[in-house]
Each structure stands twice: as structure tokens, then as C-alpha cells.
C-alpha atoms as a PDB file:
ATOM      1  CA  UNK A   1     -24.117  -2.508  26.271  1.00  0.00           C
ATOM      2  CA  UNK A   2     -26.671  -3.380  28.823  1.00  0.00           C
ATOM      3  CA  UNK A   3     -30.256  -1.895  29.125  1.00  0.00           C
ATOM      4  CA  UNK A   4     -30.057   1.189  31.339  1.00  0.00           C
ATOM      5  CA  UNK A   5     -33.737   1.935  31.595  1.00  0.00           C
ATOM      6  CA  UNK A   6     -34.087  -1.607  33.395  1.00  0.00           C
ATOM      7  CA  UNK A   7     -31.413  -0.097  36.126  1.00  0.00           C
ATOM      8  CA  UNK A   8     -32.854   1.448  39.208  1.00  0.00           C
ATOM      9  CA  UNK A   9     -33.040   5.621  39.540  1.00  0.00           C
ATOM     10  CA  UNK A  10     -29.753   5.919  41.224  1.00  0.00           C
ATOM     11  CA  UNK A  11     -28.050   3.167  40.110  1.00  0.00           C
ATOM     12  CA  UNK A  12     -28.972   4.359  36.387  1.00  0.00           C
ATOM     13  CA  UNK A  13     -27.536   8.062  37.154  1.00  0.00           C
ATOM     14  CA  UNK A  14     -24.169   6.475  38.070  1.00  0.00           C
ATOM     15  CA  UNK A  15     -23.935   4.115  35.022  1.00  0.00           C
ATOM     16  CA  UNK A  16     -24.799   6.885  32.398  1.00  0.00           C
ATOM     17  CA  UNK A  17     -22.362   9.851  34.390  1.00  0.00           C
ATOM     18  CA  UNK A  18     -19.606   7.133  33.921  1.00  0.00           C
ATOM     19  CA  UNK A  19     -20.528   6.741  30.392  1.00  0.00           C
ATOM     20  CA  UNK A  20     -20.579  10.481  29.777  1.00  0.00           C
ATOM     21  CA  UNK A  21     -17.374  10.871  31.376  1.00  0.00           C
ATOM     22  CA  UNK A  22     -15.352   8.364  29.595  1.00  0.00           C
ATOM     23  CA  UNK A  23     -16.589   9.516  26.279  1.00  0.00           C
ATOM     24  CA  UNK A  24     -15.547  13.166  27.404  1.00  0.00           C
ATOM     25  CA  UNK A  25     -12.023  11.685  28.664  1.00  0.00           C
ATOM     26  CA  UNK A  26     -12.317   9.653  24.954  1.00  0.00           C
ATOM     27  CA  UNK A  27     -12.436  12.724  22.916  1.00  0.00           C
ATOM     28  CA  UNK A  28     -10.196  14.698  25.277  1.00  0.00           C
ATOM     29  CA  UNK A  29      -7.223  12.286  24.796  1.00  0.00           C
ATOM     30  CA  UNK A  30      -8.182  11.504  21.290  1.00  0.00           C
ATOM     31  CA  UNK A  31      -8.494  15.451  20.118  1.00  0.00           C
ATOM     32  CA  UNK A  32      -4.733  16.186  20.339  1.00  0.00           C
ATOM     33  CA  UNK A  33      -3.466  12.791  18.108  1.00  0.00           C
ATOM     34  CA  UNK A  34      -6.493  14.056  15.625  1.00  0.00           C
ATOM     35  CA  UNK A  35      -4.482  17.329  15.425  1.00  0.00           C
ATOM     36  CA  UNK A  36      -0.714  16.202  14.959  1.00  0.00           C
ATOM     37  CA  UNK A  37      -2.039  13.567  12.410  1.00  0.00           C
ATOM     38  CA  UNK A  38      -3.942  16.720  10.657  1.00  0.00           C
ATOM     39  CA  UNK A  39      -0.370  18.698  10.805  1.00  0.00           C
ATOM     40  CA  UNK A  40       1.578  15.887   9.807  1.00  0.00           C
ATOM     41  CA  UNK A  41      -0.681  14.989   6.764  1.00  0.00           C
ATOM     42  CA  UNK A  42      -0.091  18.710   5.900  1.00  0.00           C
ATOM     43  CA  UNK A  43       3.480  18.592   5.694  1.00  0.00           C
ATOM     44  CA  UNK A  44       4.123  15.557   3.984  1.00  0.00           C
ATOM     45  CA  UNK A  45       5.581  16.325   0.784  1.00  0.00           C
ATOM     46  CA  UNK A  46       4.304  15.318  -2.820  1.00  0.00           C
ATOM     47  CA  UNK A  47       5.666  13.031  -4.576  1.00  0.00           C
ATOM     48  CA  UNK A  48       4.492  12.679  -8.005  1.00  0.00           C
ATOM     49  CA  UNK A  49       3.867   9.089  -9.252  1.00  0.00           C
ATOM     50  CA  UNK A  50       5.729   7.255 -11.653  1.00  0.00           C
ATOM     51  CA  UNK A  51       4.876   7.957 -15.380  1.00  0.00           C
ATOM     52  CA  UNK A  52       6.492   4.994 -16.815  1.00  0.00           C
ATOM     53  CA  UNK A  53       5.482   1.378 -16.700  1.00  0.00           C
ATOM     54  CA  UNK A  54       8.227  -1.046 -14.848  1.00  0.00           C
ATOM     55  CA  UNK A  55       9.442  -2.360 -18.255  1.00  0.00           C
ATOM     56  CA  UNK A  56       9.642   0.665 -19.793  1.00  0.00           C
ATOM     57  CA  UNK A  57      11.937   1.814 -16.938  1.00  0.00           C
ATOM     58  CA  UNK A  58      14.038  -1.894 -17.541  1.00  0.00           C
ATOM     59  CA  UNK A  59      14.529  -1.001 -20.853  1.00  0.00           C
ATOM     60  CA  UNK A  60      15.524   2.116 -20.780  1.00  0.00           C
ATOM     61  CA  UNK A  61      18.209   0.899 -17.684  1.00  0.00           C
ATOM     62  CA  UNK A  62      19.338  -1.577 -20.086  1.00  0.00           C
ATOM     63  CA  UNK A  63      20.592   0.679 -22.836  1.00  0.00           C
ATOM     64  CA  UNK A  64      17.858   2.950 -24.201  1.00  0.00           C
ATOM     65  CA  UNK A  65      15.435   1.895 -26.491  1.00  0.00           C
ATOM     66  CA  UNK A  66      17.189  -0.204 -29.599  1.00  0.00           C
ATOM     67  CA  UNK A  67      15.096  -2.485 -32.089  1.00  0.00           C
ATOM     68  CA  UNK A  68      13.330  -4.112 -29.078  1.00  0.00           C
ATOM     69  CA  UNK A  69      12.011  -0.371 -27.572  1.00  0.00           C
ATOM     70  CA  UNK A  70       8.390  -0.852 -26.650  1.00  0.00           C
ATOM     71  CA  UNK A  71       8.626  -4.377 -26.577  1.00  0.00           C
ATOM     72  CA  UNK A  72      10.850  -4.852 -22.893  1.00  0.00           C
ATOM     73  CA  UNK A  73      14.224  -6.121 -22.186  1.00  0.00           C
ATOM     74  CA  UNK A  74      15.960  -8.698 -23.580  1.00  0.00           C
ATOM     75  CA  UNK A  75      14.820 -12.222 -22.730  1.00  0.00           C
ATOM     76  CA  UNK A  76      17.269 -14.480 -21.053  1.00  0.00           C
ATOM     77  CA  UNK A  77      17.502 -18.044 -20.641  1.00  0.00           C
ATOM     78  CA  UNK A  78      17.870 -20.343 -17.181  1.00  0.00           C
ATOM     79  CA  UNK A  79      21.606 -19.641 -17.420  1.00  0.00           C
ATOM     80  CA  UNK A  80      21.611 -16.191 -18.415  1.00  0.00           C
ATOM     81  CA  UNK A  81      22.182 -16.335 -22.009  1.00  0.00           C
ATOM     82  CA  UNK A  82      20.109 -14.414 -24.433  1.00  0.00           C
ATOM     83  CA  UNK A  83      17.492 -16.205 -26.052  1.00  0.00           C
ATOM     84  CA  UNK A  84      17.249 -16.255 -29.833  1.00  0.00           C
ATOM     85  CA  UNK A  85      14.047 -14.862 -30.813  1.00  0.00           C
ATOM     86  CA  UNK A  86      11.249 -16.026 -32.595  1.00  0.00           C
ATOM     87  CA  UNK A  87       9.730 -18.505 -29.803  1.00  0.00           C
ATOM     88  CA  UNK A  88       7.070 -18.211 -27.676  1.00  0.00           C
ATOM     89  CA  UNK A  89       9.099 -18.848 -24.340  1.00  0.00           C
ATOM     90  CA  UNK A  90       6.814 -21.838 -23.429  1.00  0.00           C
ATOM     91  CA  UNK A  91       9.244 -24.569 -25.962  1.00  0.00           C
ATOM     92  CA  UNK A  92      10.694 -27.009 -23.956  1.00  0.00           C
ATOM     93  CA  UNK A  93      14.596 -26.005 -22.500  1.00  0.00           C
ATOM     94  CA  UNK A  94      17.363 -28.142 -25.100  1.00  0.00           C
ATOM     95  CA  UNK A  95      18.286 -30.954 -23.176  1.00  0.00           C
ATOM     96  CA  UNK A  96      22.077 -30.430 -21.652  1.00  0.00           C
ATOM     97  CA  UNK A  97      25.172 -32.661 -21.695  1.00  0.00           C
END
């Protein structure tokens, strides 16, 4: 914003109407989208958030909760085949063919 007070007299009371007028205009036009986002936010229904944690919900999807309850789903292989349990899921794939 440049230095007003280096401006001469009348040029300076021209510069600082405009300003006062476009932040008047500014608030005038901004006033009325303030509002309707106010009324909006007010009628925007709750919705409560989810008490259950995404495998929780998986499991209980899959079948309920069996021997494997808090634990998640069952774990599948590459080709969709349940796993046999016991490993760690890092052991190398069995080689194929």
C-alpha cells in the first residue's frame, strides 16, 4: 500500500475516500454471504461419528465376530486364498508351477 501522508492535500483526500469506499462496498457485498453461510451452518444436520474402528466394521461385515473377533478379518493370500495362520505375513510367497 503506498505512503499516503507523502501524497499532496487533495490528492491524499481522493486516495483515502476511495479506500473508505471500497472497504464499505467490501463489507456491504461480503455481509449477506456471512449470513447464508451462518444459516446454512445452522441447518446442517448432525451426524454422529463412527464408534467403531474400520476393522472392527470388516469383521463384523464378514460374519460377526468368530475365533478371530478383535483380531480383524481373515487374511488372504495374492490369489485370494486364506492364509494358514501362524506366520508373520512377511515369509516369502511358495514358489508356483
Amino acid at each position: 500500500m503506498p505512503d499516503v501522508t507523502v501524497l499532496p492535500a487533495p490528492v491524499r483526500a481522493i486516495v483515502e475516500h476511495a479506500y473508505g469506499v471500497a472497504t464499505a462496498d467490501l463489507f456491504l457485498v461480503a455481509a449477506p454471504f456471512a449470513l447464508v453461510a451462518l444459516v446454512a451452518v445452522v441447518f446442517i444436520g448432525e451426524k454422529p461419528l463412527k464408534t467403531t474402528s474400520g476393522m472392527e466394521r470388516l469383521a463384523e461385515e464378514a460374519g460377526g465376530t468368530g475365533a478371530r473377533g478383535r483380531e480383524g478379518p481373515e487374511r488372504r493370500s495374492v490369489d485370494g486364498v486364506p492364509e494358514s495362520g501362524g506366520g508373520t505375513g512377511r515369509e516369502p510367497a511358495a514358489p508356483v508351477g
